[in-house]
C-alpha atoms as a PDB file:
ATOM      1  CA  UNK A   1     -15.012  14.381  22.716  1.00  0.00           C
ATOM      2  CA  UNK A   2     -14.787  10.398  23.488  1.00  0.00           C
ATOM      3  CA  UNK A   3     -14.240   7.803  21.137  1.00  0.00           C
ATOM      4  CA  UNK A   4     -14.524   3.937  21.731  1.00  0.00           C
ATOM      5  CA  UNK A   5     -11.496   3.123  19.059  1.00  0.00           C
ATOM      6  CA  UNK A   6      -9.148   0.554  20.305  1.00  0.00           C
ATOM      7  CA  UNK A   7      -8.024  -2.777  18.194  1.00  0.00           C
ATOM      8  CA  UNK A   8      -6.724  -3.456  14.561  1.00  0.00           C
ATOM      9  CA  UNK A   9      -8.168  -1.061  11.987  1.00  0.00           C
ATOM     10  CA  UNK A  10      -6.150  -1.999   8.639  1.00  0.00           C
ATOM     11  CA  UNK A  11      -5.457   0.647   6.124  1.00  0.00           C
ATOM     12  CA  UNK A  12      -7.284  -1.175   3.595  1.00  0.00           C
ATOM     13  CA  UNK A  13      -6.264  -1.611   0.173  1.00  0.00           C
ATOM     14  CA  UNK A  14      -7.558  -0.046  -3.236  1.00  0.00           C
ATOM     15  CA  UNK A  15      -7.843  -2.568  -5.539  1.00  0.00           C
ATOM     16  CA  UNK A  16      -7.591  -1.396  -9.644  1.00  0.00           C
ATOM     17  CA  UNK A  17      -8.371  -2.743 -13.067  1.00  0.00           C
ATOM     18  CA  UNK A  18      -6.066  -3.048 -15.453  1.00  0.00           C
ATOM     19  CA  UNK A  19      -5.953   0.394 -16.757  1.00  0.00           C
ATOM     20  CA  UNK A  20      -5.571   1.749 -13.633  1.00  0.00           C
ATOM     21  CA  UNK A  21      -9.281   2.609 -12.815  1.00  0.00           C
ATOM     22  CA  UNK A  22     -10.866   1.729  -9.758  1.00  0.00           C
ATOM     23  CA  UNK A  23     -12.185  -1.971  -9.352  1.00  0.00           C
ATOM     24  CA  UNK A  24     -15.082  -0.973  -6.928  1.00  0.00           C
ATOM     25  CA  UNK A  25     -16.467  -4.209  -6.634  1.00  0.00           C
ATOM     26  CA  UNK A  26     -12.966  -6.164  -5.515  1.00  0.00           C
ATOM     27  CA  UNK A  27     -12.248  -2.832  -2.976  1.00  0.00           C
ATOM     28  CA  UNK A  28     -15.798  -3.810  -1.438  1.00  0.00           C
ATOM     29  CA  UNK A  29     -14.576  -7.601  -1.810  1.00  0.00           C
ATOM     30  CA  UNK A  30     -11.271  -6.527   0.334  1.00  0.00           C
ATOM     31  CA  UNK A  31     -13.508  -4.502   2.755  1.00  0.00           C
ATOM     32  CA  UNK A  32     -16.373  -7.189   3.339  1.00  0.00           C
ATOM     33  CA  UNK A  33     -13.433  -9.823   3.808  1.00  0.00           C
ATOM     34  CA  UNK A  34     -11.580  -7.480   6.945  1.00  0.00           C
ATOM     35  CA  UNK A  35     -14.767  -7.333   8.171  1.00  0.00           C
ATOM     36  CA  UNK A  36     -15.554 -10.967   7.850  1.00  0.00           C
ATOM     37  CA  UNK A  37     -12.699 -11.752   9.875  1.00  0.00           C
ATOM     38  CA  UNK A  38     -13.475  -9.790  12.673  1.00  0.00           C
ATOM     39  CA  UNK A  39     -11.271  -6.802  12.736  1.00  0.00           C
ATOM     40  CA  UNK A  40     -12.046  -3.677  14.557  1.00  0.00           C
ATOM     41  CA  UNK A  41     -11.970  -0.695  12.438  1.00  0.00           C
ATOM     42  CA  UNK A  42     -11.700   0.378   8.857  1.00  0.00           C
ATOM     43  CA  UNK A  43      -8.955   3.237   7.474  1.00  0.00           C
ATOM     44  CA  UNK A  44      -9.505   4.196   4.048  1.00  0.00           C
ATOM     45  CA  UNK A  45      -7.367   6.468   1.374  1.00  0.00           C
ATOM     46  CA  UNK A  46      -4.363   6.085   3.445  1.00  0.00           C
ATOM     47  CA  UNK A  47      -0.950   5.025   2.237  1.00  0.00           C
ATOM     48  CA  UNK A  48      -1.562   2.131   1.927  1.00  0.00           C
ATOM     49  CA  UNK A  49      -4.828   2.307   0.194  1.00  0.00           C
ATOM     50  CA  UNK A  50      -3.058   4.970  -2.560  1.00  0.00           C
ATOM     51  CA  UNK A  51      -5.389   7.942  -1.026  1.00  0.00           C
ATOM     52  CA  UNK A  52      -2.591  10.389  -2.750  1.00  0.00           C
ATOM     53  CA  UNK A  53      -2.819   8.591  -6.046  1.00  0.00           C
ATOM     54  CA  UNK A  54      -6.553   9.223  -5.931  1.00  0.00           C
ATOM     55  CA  UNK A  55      -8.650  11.864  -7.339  1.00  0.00           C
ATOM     56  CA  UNK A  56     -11.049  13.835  -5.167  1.00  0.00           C
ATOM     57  CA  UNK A  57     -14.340  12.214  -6.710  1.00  0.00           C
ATOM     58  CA  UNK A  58     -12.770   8.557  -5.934  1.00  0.00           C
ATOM     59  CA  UNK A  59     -11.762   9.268  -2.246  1.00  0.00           C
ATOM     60  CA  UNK A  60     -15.190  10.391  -2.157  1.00  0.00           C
ATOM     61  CA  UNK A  61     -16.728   7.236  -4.120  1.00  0.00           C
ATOM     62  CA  UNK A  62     -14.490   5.016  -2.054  1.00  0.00           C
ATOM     63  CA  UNK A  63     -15.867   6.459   1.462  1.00  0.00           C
ATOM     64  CA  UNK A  64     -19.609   6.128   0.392  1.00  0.00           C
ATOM     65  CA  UNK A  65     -18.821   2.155  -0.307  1.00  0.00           C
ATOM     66  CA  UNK A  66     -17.047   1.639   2.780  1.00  0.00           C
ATOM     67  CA  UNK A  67     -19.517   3.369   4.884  1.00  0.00           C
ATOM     68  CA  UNK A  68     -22.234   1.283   3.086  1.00  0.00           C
ATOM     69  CA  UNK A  69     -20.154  -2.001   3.586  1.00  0.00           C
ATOM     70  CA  UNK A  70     -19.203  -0.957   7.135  1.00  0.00           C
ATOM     71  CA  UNK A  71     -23.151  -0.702   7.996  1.00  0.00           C
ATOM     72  CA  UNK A  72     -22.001   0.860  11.507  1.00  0.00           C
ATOM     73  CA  UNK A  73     -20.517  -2.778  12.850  1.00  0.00           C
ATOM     74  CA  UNK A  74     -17.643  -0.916  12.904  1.00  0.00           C
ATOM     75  CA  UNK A  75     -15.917   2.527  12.798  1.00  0.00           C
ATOM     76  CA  UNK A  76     -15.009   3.845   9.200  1.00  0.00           C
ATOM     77  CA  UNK A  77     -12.047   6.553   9.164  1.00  0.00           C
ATOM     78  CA  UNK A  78     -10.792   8.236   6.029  1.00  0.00           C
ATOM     79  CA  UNK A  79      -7.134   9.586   5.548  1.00  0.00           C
ATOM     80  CA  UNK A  80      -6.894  12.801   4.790  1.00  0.00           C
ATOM     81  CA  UNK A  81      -3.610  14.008   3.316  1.00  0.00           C
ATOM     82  CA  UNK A  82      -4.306  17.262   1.337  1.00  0.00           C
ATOM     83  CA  UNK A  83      -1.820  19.661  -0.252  1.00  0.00           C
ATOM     84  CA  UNK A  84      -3.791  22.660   1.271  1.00  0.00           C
ATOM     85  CA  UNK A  85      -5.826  23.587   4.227  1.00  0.00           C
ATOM     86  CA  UNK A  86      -8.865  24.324   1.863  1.00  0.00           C
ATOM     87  CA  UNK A  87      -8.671  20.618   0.340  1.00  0.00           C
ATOM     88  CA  UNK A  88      -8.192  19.020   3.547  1.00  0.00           C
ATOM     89  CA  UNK A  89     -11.627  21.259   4.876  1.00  0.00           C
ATOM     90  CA  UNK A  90     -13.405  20.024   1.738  1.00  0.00           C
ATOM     91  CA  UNK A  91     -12.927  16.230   2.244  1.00  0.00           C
ATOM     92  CA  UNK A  92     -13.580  16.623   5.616  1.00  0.00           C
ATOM     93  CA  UNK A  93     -17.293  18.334   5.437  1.00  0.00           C
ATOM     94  CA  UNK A  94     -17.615  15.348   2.361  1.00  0.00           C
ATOM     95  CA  UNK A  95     -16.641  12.315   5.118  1.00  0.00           C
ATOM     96  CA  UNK A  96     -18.999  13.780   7.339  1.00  0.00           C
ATOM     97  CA  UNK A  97     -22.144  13.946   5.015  1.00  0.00           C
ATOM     98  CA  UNK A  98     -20.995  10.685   3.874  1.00  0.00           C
ATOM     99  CA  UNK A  99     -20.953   9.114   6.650  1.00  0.00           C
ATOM    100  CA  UNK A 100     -17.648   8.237   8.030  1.00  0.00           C
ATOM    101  CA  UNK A 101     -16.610   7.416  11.494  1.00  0.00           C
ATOM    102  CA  UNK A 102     -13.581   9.322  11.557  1.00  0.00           C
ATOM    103  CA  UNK A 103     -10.722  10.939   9.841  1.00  0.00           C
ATOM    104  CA  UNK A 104      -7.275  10.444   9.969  1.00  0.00           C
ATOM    105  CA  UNK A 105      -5.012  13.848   9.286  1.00  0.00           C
ATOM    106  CA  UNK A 106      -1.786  14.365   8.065  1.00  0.00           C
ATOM    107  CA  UNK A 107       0.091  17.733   7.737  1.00  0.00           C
ATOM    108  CA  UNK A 108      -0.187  18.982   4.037  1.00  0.00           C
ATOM    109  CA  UNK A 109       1.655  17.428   1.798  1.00  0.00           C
ATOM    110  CA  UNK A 110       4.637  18.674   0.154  1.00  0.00           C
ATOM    111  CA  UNK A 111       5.005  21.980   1.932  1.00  0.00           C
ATOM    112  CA  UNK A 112       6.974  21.385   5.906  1.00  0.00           C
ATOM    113  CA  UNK A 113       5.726  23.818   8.449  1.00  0.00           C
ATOM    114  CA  UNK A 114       6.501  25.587  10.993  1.00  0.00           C
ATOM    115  CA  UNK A 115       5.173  24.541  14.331  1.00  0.00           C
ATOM    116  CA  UNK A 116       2.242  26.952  14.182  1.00  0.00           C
ATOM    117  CA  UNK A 117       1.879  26.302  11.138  1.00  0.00           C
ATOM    118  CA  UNK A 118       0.922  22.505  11.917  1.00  0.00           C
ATOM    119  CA  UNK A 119      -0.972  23.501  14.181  1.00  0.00           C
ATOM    120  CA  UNK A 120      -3.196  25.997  12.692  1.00  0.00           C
ATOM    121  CA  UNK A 121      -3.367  23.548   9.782  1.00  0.00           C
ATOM    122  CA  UNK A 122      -5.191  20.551  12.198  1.00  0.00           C
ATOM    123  CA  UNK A 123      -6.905  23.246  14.047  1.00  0.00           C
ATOM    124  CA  UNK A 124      -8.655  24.539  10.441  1.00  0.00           C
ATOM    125  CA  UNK A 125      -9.533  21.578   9.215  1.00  0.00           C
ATOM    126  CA  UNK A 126     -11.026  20.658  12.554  1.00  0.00           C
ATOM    127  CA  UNK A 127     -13.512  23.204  12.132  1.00  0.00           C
ATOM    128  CA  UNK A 128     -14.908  21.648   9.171  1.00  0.00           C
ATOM    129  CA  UNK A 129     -16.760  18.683  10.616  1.00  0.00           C
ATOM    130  CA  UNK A 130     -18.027  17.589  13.903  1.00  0.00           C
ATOM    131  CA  UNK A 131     -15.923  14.045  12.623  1.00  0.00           C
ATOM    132  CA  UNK A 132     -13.671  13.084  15.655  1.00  0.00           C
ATOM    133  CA  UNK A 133     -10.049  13.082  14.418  1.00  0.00           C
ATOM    134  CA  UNK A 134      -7.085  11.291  14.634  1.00  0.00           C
ATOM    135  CA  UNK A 135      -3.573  12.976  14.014  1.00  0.00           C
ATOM    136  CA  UNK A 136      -1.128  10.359  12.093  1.00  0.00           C
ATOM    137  CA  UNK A 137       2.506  11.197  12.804  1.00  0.00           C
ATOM    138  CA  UNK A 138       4.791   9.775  10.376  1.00  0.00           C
ATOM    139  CA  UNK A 139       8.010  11.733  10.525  1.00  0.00           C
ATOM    140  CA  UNK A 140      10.300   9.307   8.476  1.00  0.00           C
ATOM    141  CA  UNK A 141       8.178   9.705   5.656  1.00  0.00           C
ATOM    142  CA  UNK A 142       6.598  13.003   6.078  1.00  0.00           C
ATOM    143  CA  UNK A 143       9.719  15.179   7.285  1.00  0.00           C
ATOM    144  CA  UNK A 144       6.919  16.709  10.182  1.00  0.00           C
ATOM    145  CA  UNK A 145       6.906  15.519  13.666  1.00  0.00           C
ATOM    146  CA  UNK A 146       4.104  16.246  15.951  1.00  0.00           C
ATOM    147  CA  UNK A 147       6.416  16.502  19.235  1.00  0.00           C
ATOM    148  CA  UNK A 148       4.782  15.616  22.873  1.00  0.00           C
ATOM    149  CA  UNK A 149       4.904  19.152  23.223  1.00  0.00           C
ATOM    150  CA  UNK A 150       2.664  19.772  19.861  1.00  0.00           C
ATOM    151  CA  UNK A 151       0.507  17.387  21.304  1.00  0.00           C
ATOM    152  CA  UNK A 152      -0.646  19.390  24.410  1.00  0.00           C
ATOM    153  CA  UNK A 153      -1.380  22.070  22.082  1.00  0.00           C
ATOM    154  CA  UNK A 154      -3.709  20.085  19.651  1.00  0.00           C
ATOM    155  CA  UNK A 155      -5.257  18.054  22.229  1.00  0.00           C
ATOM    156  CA  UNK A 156      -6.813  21.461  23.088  1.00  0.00           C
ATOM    157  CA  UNK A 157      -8.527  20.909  19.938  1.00  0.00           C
ATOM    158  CA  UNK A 158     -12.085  19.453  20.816  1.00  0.00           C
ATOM    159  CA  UNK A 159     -12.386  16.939  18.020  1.00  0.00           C
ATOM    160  CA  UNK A 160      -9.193  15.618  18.352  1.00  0.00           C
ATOM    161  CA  UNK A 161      -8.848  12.405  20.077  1.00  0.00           C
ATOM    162  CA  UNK A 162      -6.033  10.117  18.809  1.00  0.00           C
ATOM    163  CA  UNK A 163      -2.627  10.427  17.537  1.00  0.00           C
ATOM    164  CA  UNK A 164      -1.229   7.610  15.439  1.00  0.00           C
ATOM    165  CA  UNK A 165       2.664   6.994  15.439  1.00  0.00           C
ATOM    166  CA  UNK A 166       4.700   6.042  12.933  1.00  0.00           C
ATOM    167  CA  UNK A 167       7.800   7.157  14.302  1.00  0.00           C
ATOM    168  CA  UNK A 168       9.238   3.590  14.682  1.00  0.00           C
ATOM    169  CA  UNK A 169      10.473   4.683  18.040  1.00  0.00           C
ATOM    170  CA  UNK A 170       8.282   2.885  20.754  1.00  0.00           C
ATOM    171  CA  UNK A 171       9.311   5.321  23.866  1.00  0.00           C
ATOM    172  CA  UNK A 172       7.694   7.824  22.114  1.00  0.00           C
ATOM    173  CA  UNK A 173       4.476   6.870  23.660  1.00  0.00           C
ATOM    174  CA  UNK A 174       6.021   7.148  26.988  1.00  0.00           C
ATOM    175  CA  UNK A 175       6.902  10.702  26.247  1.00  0.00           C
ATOM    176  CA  UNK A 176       3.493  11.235  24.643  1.00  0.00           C
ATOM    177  CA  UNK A 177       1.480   9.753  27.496  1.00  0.00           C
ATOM    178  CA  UNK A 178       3.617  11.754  29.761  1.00  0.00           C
ATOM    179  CA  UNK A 179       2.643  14.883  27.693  1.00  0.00           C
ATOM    180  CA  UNK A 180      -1.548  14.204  27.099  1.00  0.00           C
ATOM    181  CA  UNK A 181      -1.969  11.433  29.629  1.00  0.00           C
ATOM    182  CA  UNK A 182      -5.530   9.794  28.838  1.00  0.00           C
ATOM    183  CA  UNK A 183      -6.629  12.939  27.179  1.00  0.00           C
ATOM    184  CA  UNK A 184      -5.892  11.373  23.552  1.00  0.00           C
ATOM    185  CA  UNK A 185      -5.712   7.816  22.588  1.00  0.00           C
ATOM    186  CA  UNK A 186      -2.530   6.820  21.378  1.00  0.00           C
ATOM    187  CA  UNK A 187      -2.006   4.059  18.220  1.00  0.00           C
ATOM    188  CA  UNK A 188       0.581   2.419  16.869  1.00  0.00           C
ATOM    189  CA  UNK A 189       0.791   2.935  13.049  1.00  0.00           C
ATOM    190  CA  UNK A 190       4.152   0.818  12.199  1.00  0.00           C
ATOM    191  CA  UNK A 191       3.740  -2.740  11.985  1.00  0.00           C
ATOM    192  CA  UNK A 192       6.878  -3.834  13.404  1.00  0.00           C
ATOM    193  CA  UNK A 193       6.685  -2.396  16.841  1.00  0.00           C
ATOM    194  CA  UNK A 194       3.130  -3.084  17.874  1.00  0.00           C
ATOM    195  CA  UNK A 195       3.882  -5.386  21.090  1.00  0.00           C
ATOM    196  CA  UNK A 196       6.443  -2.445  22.236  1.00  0.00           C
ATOM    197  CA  UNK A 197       4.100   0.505  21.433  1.00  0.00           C
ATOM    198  CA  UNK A 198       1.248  -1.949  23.029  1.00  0.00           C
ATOM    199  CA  UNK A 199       3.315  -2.865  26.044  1.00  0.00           C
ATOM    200  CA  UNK A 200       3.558   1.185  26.693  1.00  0.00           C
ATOM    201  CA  UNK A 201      -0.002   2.092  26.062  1.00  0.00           C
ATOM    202  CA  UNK A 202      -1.271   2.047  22.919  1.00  0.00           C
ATOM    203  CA  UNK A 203      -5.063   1.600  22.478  1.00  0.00           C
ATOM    204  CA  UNK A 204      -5.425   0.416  18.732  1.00  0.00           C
ATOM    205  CA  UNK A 205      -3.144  -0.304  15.565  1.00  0.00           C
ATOM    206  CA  UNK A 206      -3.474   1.092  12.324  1.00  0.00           C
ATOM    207  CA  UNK A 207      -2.344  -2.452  10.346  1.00  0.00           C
ATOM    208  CA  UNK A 208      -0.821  -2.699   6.999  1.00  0.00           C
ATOM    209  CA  UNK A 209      -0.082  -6.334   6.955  1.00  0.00           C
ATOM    210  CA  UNK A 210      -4.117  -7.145   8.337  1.00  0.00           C
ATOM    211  CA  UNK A 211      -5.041  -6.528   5.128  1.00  0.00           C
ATOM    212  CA  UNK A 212      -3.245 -10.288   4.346  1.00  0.00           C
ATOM    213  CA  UNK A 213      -3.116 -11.820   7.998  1.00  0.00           C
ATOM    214  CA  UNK A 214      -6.224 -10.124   9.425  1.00  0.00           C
ATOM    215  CA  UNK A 215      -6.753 -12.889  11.910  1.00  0.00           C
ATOM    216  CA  UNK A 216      -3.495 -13.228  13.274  1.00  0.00           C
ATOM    217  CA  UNK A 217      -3.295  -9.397  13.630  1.00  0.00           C
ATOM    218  CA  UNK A 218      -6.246  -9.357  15.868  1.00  0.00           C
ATOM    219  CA  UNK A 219      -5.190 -12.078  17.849  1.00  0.00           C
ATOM    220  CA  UNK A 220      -2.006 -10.186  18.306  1.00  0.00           C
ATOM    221  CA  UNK A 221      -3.707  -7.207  19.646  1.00  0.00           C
ATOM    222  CA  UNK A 222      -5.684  -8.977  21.584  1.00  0.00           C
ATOM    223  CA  UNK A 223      -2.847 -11.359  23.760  1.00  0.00           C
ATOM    224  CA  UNK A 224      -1.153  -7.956  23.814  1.00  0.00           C
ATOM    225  CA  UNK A 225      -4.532  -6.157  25.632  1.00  0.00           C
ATOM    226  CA  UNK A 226      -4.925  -8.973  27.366  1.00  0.00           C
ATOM    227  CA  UNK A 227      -1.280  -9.299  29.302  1.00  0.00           C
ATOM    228  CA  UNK A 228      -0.412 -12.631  27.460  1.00  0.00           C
ATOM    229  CA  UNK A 229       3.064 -11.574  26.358  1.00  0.00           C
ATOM    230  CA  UNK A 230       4.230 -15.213  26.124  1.00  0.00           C
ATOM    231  CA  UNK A 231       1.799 -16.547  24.104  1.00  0.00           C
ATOM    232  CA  UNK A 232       2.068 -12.571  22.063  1.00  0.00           C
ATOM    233  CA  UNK A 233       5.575 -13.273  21.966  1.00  0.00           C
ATOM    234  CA  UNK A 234       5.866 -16.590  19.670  1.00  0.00           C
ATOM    235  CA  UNK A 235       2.922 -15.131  17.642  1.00  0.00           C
ATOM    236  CA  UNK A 236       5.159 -11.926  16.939  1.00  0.00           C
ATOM    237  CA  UNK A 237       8.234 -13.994  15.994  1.00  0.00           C
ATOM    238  CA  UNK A 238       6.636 -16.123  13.565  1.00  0.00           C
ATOM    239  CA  UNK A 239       4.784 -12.767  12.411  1.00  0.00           C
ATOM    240  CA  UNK A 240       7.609 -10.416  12.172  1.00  0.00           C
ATOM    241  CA  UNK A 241       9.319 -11.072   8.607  1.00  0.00           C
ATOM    242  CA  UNK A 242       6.033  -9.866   7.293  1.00  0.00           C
ATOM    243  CA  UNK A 243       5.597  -6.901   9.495  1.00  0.00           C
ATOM    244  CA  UNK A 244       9.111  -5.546   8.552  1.00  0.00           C
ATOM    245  CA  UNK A 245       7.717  -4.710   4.747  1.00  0.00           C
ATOM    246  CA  UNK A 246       5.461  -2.722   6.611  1.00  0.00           C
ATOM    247  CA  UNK A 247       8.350  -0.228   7.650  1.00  0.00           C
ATOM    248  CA  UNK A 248       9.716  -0.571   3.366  1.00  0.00           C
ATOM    249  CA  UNK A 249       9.481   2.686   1.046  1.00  0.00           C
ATOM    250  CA  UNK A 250       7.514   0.490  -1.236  1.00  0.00           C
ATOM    251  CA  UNK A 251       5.359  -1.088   1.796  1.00  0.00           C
ATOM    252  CA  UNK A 252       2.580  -0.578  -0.612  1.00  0.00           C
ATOM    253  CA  UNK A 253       3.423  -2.712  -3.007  1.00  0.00           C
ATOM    254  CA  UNK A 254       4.487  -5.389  -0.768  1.00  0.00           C
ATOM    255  CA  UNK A 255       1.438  -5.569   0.869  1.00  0.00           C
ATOM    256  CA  UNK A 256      -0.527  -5.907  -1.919  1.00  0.00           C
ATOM    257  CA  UNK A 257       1.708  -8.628  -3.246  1.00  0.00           C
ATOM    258  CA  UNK A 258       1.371 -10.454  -0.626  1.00  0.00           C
ATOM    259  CA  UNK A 259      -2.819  -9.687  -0.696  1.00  0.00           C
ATOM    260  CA  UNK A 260      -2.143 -11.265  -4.310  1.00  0.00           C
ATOM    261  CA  UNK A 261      -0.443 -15.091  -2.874  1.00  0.00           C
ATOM    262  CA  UNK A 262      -3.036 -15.049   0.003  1.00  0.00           C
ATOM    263  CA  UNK A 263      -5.684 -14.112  -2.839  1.00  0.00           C
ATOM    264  CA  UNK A 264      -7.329 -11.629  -0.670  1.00  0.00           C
ATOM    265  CA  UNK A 265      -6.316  -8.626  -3.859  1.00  0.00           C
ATOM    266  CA  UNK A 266      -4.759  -8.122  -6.703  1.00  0.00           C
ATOM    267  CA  UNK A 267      -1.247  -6.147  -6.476  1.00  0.00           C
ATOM    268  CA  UNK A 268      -1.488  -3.955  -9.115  1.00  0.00           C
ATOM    269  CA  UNK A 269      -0.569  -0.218  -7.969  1.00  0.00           C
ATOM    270  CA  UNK A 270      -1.093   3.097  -9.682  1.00  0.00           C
ATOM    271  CA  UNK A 271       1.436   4.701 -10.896  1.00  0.00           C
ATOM    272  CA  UNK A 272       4.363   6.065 -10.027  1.00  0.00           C
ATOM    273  CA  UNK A 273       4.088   3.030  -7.775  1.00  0.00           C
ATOM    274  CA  UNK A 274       5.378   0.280 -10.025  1.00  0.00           C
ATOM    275  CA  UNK A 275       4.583  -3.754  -9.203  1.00  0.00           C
ATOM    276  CA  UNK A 276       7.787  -5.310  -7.414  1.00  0.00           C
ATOM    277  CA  UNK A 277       9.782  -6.943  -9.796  1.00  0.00           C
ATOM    278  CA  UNK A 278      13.731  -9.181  -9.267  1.00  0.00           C
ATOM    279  CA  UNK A 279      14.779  -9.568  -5.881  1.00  0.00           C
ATOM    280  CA  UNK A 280      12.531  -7.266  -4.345  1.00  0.00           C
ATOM    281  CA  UNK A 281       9.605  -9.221  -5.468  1.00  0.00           C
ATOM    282  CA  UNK A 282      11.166 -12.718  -4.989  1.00  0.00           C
ATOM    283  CA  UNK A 283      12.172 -11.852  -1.464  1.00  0.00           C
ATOM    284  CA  UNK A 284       8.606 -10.900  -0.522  1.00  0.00           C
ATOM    285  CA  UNK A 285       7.733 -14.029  -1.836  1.00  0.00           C
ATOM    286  CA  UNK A 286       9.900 -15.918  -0.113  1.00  0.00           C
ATOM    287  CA  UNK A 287       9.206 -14.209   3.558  1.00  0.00           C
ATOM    288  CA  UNK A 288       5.011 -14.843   2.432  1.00  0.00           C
ATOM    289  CA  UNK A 289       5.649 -18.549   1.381  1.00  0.00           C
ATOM    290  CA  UNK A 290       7.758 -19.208   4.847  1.00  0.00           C
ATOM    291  CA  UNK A 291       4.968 -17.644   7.257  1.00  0.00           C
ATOM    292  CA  UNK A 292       2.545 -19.889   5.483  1.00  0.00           C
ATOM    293  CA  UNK A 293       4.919 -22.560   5.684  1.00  0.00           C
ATOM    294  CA  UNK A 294       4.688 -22.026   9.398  1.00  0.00           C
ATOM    295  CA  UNK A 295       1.335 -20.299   9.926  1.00  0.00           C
ATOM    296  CA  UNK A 296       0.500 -20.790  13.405  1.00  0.00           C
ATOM    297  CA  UNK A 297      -3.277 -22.643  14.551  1.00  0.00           C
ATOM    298  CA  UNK A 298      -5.082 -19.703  16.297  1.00  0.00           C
ATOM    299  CA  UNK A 299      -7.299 -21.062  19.618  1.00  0.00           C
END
C-alpha cells in the first residue's frame, strides 16, 4: 500500500466546556481554521488532542466531525492508543466506517512489551481495517521503542506505511531509512527537530505548535522540501522558543495556552491535566508574546 502523506498534519486540539464536556462546535472551529490556513493533514485523538482522556463514544463523535469538516481536501488520521489489542481493533473497524484517512498506532498503553509482543500487537490491529497506518514511536514518553530492526519486521505488514518519530534523536531516520529505505514514509513527530529530521528524509510532520502558528509551520516544511535552508534557517530561530514546549511533559497544556493568546482555542484541559498556573504559565506567556513581538512577514 501507497499513501500520498507528506507536509504538516497538526495533532489538533479538543476543545471543552466548562465542565469538562466536549465543545463540538469550537473543536470544528479549531479544525475548519487548520484547514483554512492551508495545512496538509489532520491527526485527531492524539496527545495532544487528549485522545486518552476521551471516552470511546467521543473519539468516535470527534472522527465523524472531522471527517465531515475534512470533506476529503485533506487526509484525516485518528490516534489510536488503546490499553488492549481488542480496543485498539474496535476503533480501528469504527475509523474505517467513519470515514477516516488513516490511523496513527501506538503500542498499548500501560503494559511494555516484548518485541513480539509489539509486533503482534500492530500486526492485530492491522487486520481490522483496510485504513493505511502509521506507527508513532515515542519512546521518551511511552517506555517502547520501535528499533530500525522492528521496523523491517512491521513494514512487512501491508497496511503499514509510515512511522512517526518522537525520539528527539534526528539520526534515527538515518538508521531507519537505512533499515526500510522508501518502503515506509518516515515523519517527524517532535517539534523541535523538524529541519534535522527534514534535512535526513522525513516526508511530513506531525505538528503540535500548528495548531497556534499553522502558517509559519507550513512554510517551514515547505523551505525545508524545497532546499531553502537559509531562508528555513531564520524562520526556525525565530520559531524555536515555541517549538521547545512541544518536547514539555505538559506540552498539552502549553499548546493550548498558547491556542488561548492567539485566540485560535480555549486552554482548558481535562483532568488530570491541570491549566498552567505561576511560572510555568507566565513563561509560556512570555516565549508567545516575544514570537509575536517578532512574528516574521511570510512571502
Amino acid at each position: 500500500m501507497r499513501v500520498n502523506w507528506g507536509g504538516v498534519f497538526p495533532a489538533v486540539t479538543t476543545q471543552f466546556n466548562d465542565d469538562f464536556s466536549i465543545n463540538y462546535d469550537a473543536t470544528g472551529q479549531v479544525i475548519d481554521a487548520l484547514i483554512n490556513d492551508g495545512v496538509s493533514g489532520l491527526v485527531m485523538c492524539g496527545t495532544v488532542g487528549e485522545g486518552c482522556s476521551l471516552s470511546a463514544t467521543e473519539k468516535r463523535q470527534i472522527v465523524e466531525l472531522a471527517v465531515q469538516k475534512a470533506a476529503g481536501k485533506i487526509p484525516v488520521l485518528v490516534g489510536i492508543a488503546e490499553y488492549t489489542t481488542q480496543l485498539a481493533q474496535d476503533l480501528a473497524k469504527d475509523c474505517q466506517k467513519l470515514g477516516a484517512d488513516g490511523i496513527m498506532l501506538l503500542p498499548a498503553m500501560v503494559y511494555k512489551p516484548k518485541p513480539h509482543e509489539l509486533v503482534q500487537h500492530f500486526a492485530e490491529v492491522a487486520k481490522a481495517s483496510d485504513l493505511p497506518i502509521m506507527l508513532y514511536n515515542n519512546p521518551p514518553s511511552y517506555n517502547v521503542d520501535i528499533t530500525p530492526d522492528l521496523a523491517i519486521e512491521l513494514a512487512k505488514i501491508d497496511t503499514v506505511v509510515c512511522i512517526k518519530d518522537s525520539s528527539g534523536v534526528a539520526n534515527r531516520f538515518v538508521d531507519m531509512y537505512n533499515a526500510v529505505g522508501d518502503d515506509l514514509l518516515l515523519f517527524c513527530g517532535l517539534d523541535d527537530v523538524v529541519i534535522e529530521t527534514m534535512a535526513l528524509g522525513a516526508k511530513g510532520w506531525v505538528s503540535g505548535m500548528s495548531n497556534v502558528f499553522p502558517k509559519e509551520g507550513q512554510a517551514l516544511f515547505d523551505l525545508c522540501a524545497a532546499g531553502k535552508w537559509d531562508d528555513a534557517r531564520t524562520l526556525y530561530r525565530w520559531f524555536m522558543p515555541l517549538l521547545h514546549l512541544d518536547a514539555r511533559p505538559d506540552l498539552v497544556q502549553c499548546i493550548k495556552l498558547s491556542e488561548r493568546l492567539a485566540g485560535r482555542g480555549s486552554e482548558l484541559t481535562r483532568p488530570p491535566r491541570l491549566i498552567l498556573e505561576g511560572d510555568d504559565r507566565q513563561h509560556v506567556i512570555d516565549i508567545f508574546n516575544a514570537a509575536m513581538a517578532n512574528r516574521p512577514t511570510l512571502t
